[in-house]
N, C-alpha and C. Protein backbone atom coordinates (compact mmCIF):
# COMPACT_ATOMS: atom_id res chain seq x y z
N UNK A 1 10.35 7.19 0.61
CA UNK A 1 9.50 6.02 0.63
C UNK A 1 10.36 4.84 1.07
N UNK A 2 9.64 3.39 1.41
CA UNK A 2 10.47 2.48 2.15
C UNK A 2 9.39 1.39 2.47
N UNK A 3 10.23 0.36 1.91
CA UNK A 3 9.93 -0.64 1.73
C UNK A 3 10.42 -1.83 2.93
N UNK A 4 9.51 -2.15 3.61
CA UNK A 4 9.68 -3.51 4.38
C UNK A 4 8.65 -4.85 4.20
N UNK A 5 9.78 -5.58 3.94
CA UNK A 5 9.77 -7.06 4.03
C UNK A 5 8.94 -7.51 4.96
N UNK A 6 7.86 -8.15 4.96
CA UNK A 6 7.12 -8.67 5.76
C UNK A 6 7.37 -10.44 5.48
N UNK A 7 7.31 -10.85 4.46
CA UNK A 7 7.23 -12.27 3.67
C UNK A 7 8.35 -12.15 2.36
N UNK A 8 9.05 -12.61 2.79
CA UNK A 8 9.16 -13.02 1.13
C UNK A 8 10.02 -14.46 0.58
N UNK A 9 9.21 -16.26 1.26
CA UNK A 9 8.99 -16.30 1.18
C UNK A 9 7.82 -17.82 -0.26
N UNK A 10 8.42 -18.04 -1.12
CA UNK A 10 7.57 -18.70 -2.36
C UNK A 10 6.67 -19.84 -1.56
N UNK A 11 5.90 -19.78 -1.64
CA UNK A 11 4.77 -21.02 -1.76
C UNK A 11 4.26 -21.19 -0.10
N UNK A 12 5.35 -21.41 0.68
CA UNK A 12 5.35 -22.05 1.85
C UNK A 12 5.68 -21.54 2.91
N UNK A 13 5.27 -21.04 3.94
CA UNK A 13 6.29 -20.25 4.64
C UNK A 13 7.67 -21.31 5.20
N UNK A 14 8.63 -20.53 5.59
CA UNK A 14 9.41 -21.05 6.56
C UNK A 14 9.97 -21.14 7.89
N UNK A 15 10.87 -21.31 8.38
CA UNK A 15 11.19 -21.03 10.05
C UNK A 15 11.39 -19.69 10.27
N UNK A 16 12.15 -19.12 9.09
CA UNK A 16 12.62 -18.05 9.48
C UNK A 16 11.88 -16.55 8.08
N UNK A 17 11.00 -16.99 7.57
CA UNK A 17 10.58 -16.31 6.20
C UNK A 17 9.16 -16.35 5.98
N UNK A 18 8.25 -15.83 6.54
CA UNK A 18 7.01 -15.90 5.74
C UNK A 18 6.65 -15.32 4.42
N UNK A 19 5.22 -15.84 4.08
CA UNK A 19 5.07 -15.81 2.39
C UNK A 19 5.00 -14.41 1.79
N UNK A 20 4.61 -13.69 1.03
CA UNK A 20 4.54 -12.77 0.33
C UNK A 20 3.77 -11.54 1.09
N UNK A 21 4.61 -10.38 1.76
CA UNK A 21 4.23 -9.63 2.13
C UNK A 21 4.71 -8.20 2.26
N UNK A 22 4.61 -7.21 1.55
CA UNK A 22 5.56 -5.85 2.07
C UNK A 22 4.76 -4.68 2.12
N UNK A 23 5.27 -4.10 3.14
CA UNK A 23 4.98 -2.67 3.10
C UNK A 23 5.42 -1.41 2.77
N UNK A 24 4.79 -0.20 2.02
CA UNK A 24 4.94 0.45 1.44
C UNK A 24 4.88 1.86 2.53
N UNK A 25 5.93 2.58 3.10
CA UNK A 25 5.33 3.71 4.00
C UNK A 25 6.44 4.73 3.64
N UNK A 26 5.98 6.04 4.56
CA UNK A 26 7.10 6.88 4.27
C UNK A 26 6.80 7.43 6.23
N UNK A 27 7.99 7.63 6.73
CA UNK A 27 8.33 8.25 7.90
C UNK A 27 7.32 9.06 8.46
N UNK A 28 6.99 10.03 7.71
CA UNK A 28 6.26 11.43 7.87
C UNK A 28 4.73 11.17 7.24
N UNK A 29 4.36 9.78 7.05
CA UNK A 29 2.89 9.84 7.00
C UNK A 29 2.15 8.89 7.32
N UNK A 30 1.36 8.61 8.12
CA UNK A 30 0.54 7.62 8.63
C UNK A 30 0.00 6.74 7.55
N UNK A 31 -0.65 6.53 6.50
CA UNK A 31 -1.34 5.99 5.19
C UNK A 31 -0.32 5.41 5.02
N UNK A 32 -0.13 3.95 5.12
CA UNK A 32 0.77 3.03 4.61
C UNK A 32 0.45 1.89 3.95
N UNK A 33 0.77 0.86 2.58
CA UNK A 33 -0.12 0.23 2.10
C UNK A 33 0.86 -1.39 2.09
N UNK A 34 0.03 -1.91 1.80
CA UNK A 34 0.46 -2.93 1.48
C UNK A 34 0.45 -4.52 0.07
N UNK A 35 1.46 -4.51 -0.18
CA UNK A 35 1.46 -5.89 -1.38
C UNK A 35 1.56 -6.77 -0.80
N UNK A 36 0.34 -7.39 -1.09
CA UNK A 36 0.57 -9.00 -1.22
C UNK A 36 0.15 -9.43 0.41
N UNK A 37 -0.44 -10.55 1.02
CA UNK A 37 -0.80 -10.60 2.55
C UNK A 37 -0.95 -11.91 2.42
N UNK A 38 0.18 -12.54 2.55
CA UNK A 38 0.12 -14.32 2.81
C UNK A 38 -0.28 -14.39 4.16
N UNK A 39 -0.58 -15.55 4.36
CA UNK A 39 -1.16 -16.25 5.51
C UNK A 39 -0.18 -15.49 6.71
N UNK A 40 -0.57 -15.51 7.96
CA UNK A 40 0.24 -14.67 9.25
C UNK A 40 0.89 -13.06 8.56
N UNK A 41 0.47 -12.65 7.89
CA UNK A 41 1.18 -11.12 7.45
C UNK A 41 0.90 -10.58 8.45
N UNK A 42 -0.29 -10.76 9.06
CA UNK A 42 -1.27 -9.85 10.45
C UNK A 42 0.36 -9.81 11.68
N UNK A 43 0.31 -10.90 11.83
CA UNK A 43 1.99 -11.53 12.76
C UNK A 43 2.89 -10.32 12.05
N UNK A 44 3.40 -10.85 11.12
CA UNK A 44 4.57 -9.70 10.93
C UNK A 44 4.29 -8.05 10.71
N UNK A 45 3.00 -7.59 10.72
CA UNK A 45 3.10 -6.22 10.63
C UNK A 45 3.00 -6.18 12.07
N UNK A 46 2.54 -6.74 13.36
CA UNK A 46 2.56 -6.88 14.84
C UNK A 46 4.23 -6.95 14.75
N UNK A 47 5.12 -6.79 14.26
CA UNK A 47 6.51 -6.71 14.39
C UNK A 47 7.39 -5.56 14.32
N UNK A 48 6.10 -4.60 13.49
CA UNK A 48 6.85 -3.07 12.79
C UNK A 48 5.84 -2.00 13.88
N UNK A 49 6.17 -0.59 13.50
CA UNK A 49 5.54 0.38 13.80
C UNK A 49 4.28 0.61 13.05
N UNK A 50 4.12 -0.04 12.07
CA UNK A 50 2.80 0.39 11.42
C UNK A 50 1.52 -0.14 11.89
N UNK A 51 0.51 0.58 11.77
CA UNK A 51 -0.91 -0.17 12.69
C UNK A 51 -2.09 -0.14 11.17
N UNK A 52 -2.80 -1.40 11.51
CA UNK A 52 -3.81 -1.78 10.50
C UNK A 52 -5.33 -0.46 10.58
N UNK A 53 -4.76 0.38 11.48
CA UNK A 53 -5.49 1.21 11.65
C UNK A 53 -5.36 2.58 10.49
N UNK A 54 -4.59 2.20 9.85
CA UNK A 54 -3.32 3.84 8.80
C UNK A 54 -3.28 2.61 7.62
N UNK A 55 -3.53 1.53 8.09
CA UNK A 55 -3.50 0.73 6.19
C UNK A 55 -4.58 1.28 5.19
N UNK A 56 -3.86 2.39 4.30
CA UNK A 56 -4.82 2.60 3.27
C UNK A 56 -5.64 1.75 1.99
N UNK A 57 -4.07 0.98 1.80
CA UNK A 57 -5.09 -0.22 0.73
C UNK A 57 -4.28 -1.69 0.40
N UNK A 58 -4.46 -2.65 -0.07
CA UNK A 58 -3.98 -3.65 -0.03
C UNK A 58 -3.81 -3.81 -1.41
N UNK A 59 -3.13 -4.35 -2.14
CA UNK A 59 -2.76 -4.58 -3.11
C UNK A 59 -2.10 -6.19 -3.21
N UNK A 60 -2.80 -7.37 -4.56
CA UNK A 60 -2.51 -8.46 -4.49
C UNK A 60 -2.20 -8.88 -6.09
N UNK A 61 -0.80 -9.05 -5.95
CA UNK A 61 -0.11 -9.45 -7.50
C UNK A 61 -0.78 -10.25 -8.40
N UNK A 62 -1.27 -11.65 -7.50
CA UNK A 62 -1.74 -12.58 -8.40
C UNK A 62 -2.65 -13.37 -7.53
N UNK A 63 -3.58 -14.44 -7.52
CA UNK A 63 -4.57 -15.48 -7.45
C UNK A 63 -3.89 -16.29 -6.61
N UNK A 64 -2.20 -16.94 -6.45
CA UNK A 64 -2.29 -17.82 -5.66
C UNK A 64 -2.25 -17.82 -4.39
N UNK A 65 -2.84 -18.64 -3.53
CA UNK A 65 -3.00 -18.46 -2.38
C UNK A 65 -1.76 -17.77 -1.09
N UNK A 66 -0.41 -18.00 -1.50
CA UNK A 66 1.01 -17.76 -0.91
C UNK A 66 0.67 -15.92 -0.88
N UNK A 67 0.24 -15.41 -1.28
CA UNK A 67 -0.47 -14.01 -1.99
C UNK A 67 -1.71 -13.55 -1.20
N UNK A 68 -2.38 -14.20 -1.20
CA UNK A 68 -4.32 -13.28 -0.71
C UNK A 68 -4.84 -14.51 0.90
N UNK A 69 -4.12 -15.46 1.21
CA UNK A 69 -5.02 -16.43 2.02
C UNK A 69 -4.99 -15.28 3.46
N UNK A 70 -4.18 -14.25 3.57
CA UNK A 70 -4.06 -13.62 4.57
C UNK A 70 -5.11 -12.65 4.72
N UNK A 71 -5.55 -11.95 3.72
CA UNK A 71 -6.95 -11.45 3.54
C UNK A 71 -7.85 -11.57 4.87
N UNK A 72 -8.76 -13.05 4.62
CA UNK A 72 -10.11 -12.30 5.41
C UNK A 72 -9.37 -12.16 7.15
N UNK A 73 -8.17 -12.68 7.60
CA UNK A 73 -7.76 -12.23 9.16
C UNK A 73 -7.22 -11.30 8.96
N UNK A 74 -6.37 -10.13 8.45
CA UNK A 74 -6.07 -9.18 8.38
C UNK A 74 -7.49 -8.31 8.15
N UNK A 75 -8.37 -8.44 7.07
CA UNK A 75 -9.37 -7.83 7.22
C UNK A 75 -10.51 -7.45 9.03
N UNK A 76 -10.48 -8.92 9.36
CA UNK A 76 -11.22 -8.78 10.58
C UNK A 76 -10.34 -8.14 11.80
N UNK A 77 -9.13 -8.59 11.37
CA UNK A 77 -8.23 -7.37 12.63
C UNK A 77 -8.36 -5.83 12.29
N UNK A 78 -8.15 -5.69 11.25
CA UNK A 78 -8.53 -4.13 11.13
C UNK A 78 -10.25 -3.64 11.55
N UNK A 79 -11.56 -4.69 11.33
CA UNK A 79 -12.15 -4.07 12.21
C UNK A 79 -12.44 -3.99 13.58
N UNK A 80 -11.51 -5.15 14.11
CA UNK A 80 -11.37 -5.19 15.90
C UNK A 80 -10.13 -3.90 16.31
N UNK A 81 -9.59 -3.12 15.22
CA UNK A 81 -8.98 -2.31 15.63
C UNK A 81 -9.60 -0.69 15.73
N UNK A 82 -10.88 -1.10 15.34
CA UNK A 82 -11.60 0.28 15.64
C UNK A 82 -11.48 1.30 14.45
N UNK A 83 -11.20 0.85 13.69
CA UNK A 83 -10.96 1.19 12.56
C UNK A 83 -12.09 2.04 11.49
N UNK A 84 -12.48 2.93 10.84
CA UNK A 84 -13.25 3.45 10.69
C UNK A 84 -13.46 4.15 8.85
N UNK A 85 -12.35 3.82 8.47
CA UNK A 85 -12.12 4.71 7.48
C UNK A 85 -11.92 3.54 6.41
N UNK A 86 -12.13 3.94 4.79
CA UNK A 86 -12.30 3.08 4.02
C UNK A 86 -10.68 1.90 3.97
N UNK A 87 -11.18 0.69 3.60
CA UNK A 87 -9.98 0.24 3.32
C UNK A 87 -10.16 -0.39 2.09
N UNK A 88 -9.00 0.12 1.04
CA UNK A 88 -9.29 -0.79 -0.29
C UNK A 88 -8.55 -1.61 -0.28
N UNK A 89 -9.14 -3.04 -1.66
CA UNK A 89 -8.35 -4.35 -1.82
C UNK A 89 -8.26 -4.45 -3.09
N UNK A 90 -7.27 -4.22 -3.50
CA UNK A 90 -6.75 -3.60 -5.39
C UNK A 90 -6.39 -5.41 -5.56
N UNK A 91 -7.26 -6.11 -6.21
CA UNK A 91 -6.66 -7.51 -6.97
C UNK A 91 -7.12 -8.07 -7.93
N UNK A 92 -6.62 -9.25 -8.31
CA UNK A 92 -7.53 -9.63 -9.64
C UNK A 92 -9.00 -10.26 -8.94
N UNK A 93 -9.94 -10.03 -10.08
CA UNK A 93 -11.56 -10.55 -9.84
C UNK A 93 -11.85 -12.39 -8.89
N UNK A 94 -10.71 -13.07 -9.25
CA UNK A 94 -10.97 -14.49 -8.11
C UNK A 94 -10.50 -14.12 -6.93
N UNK A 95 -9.21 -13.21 -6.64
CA UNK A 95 -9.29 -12.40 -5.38
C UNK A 95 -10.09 -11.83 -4.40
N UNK A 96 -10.84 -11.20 -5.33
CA UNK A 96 -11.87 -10.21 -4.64
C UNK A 96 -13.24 -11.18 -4.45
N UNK A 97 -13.63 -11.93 -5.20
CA UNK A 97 -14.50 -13.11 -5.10
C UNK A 97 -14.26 -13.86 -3.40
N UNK A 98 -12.91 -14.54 -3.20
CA UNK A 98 -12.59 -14.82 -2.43
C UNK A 98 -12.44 -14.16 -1.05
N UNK A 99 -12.61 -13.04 -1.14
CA UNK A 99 -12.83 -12.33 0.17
C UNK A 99 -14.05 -11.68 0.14
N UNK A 100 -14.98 -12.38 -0.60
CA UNK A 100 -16.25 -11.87 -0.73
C UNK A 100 -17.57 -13.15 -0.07
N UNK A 101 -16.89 -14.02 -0.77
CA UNK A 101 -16.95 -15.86 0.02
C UNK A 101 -16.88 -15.49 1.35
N UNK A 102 -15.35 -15.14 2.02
CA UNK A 102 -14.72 -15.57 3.23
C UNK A 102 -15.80 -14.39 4.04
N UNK A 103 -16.43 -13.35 3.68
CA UNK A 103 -17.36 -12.21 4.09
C UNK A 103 -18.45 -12.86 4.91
N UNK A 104 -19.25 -13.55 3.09
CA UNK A 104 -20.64 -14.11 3.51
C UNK A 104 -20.21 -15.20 4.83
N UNK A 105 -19.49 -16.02 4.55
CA UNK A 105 -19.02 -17.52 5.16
C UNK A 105 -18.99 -17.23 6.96
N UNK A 106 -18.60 -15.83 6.93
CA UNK A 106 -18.22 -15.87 8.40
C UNK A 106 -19.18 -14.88 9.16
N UNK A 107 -20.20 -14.19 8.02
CA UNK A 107 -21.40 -13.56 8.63
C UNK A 107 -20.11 -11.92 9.32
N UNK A 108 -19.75 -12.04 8.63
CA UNK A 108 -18.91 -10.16 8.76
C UNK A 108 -19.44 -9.14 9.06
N UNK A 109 -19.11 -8.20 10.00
CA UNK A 109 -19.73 -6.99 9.94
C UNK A 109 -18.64 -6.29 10.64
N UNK A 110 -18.41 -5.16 9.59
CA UNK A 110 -17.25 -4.48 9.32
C UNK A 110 -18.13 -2.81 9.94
N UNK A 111 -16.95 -2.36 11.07
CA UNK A 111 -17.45 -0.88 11.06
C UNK A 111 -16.95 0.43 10.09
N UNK A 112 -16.22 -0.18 9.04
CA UNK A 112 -15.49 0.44 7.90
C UNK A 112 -16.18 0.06 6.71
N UNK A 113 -16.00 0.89 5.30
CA UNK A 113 -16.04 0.29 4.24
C UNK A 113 -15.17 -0.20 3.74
N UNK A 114 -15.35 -1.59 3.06
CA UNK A 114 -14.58 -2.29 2.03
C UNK A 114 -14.78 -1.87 1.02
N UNK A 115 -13.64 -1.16 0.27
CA UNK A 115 -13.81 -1.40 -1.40
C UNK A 115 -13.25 -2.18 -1.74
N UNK A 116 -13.75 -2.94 -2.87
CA UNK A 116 -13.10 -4.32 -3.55
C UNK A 116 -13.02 -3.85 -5.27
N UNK A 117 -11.36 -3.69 -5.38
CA UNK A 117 -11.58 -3.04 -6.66
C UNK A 117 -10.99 -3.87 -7.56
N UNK A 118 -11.08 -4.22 -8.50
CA UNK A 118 -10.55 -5.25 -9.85
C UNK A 118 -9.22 -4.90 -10.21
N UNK A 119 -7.84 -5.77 -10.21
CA UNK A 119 -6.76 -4.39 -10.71
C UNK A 119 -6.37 -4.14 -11.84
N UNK A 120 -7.39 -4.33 -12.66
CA UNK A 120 -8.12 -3.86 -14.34
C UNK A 120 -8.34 -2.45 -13.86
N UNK A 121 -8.90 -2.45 -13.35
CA UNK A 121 -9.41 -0.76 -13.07
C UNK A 121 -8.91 -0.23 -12.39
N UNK A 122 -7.26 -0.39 -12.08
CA UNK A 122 -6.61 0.71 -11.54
C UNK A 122 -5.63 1.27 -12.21
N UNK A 123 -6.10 2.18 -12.78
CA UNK A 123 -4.60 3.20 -14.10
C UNK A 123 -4.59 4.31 -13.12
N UNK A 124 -3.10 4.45 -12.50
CA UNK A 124 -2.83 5.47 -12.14
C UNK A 124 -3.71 6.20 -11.04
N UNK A 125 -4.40 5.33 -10.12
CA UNK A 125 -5.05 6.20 -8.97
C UNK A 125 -4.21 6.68 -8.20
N UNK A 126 -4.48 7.96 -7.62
CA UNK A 126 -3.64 8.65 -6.50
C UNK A 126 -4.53 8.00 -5.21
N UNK A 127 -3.42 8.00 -4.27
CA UNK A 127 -3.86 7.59 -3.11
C UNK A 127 -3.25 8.83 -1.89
N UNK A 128 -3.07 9.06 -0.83
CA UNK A 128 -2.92 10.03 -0.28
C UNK A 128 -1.38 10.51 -0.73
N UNK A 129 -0.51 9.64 -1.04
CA UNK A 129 0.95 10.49 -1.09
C UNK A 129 1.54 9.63 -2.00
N UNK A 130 1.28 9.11 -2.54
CA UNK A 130 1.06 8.30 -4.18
C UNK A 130 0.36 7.70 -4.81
N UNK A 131 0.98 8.03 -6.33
CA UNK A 131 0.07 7.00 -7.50
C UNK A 131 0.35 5.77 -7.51
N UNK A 132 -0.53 5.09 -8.10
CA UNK A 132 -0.28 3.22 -8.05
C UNK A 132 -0.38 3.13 -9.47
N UNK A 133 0.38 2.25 -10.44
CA UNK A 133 0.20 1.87 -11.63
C UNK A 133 0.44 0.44 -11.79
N UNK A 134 0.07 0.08 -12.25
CA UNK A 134 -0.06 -1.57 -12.85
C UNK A 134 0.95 -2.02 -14.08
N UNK A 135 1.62 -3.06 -12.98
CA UNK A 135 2.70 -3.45 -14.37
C UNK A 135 2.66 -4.72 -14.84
N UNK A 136 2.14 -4.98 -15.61
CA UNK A 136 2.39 -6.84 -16.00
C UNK A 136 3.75 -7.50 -16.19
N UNK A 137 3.21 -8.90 -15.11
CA UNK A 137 4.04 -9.77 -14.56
C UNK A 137 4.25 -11.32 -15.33
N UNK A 138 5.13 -11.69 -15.55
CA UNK A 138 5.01 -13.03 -16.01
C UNK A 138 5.26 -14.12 -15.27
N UNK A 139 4.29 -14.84 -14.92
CA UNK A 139 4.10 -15.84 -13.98
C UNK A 139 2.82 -17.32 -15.02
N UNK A 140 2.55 -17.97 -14.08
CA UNK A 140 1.89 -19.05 -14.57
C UNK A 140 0.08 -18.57 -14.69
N UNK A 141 -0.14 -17.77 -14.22
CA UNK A 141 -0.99 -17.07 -13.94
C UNK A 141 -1.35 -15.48 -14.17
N UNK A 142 -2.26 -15.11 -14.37
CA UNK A 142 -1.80 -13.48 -14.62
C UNK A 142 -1.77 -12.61 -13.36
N UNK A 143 -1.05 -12.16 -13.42
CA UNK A 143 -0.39 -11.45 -12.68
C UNK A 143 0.42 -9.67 -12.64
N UNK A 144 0.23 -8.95 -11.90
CA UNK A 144 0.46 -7.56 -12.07
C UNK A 144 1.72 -7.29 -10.78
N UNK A 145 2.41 -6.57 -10.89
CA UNK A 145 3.26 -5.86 -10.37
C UNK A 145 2.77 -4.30 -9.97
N UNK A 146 3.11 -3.49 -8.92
CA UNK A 146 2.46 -2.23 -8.83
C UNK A 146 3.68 -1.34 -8.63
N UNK A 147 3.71 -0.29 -9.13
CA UNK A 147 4.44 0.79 -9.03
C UNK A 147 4.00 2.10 -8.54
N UNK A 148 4.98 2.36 -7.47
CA UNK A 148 4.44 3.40 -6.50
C UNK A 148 5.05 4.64 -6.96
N UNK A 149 4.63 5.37 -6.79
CA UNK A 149 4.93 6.90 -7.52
C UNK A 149 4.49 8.41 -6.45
N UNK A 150 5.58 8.51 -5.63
CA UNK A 150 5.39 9.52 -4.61
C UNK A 150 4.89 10.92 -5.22
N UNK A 151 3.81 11.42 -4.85
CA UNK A 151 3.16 12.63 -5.34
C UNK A 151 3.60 13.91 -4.12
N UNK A 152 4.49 13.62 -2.92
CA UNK A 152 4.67 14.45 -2.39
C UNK A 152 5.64 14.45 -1.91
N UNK A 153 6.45 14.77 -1.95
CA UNK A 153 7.79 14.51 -1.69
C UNK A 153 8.20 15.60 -0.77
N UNK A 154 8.62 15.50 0.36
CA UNK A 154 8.90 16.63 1.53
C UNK A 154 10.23 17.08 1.07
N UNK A 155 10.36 18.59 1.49
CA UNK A 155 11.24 19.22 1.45
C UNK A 155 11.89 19.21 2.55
N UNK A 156 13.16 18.80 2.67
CA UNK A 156 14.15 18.68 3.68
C UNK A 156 15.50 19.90 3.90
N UNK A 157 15.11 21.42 4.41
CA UNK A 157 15.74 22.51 4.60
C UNK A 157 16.62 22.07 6.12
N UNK A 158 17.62 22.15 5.83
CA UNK A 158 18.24 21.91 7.54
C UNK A 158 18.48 23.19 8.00
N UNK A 159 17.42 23.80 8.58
CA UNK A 159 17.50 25.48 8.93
C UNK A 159 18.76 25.72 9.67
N UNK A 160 18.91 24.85 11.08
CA UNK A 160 20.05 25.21 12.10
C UNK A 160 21.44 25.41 11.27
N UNK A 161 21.64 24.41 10.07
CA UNK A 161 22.68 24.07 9.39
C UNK A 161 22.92 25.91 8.24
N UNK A 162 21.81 26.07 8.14
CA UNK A 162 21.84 27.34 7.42
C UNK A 162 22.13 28.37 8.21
N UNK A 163 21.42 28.84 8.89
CA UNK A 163 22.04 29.58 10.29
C UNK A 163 23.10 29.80 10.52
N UNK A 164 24.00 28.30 11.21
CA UNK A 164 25.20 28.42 11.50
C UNK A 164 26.11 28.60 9.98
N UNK A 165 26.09 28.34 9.07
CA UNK A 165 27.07 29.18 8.14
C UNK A 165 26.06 30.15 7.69
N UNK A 166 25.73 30.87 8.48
CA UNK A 166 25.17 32.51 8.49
C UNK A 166 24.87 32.39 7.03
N UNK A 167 24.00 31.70 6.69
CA UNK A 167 23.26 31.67 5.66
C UNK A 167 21.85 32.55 5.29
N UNK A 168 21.41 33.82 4.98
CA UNK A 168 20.48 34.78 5.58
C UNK A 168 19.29 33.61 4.56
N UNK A 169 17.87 34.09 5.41
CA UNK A 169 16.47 33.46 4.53
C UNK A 169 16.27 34.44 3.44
N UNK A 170 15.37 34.06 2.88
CA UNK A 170 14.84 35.30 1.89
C UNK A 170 15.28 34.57 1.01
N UNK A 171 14.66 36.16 -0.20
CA UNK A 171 15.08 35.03 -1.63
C UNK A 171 16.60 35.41 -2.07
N UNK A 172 17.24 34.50 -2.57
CA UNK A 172 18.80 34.32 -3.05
C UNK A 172 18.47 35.80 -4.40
N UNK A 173 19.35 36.99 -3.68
CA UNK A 173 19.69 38.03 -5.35
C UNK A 173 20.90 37.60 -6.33
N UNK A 174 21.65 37.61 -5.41
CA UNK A 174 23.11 37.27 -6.19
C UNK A 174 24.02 35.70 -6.13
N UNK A 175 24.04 35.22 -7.07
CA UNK A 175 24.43 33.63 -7.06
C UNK A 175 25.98 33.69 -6.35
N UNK A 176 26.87 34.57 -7.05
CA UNK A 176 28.55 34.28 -6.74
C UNK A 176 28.58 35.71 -6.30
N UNK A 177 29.69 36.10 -5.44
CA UNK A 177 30.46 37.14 -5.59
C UNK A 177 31.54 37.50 -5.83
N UNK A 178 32.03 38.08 -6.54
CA UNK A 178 33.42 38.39 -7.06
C UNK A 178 34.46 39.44 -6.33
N UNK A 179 35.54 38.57 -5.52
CA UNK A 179 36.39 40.01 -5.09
C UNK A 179 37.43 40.57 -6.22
N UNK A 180 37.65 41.88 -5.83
CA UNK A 180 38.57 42.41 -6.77
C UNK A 180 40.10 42.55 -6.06
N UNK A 181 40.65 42.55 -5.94
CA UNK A 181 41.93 42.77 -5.52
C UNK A 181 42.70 44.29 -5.96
């Protein structure tokens, strides 16, 4: 798993730092998620390999704006990206309000579903190649932290490497061997 910096960031962006943003991916799987989507996050994931097309769900720590104002343009780029498949938005209830506003306000029509889920009600959902759990945060505001929990973890055999020290497949009978002299 691997974590990139999109924002990070407090309150304001800067010259060289935008606000609160990272992504959550692993090499070997398209479904990549994301915490937190300050204002221009859309800009810095246009910087990486990942496409808003494989964003499985969004996830937002807390209420202040440095956090969620990135929402409804990241939302509308993912449906100008042809996008088709559900996308969830794991935050607290003025969060989800707020991109529910920015919906009606702009007359939206999404060729995907939005789920808009409370992040009260997320204990431990699996998502394609991890669980998400909720950790409380202490801030001025309430606030959650998320913890990612890989449910699949690839097995990494370096066959050629086995091979060349004539390593046979099959199952292992004997652990050591002992010469006698």
């Amino acid at each position: 798993m691997q974590v990139q910096v999109l924002g990070s960031s407090s309150g304001t962006p800067t010259k060289s730092r935008n606000v609160s943003g990272y992504a959550v991916f692993r090499d070997d799987q398209k479904p990549w998620y994301l915490v937190d989507c300050g204002e221009a996050t859309q800009h810095q994931i246009l910087k990486t390999k990942l496409a808003l097309y494989h964003l499985e769900a969004v996830f937002i720590t807390h209420k202040h704006g440095d956090h969620c104002y990135g929402l409804p343009g990241l939302i509308a780029s993912a449906g100008l990206s042809g996008r088709t498949q559900t996308l969830r938005i794991v935050a607290p209830t003025e969060v989800l309000e707020f991109v529910r506003a920015a919906m009606a306000m702009s007359e939206w029509t999404l060729p995907f579903n939005l789920e808009l889920v409370d992040f009260e009600e997320l204990s431990g959902q699996i998502f394609s190649w991890v669980k998400v759990q909720i950790c409380p945060l202490q801030h001025r505001v309430p606030s959650q932290g998320f913890k990612f929990i890989e449910t699949q973890i690839p097995r990494k055999l370096d066959i050629e490497r086995l091979r060349a020290e004539q390593i046979a497949s099959g199952p292992l009978t004997t652990f050591c061997s002992v010469e006698r002299m």
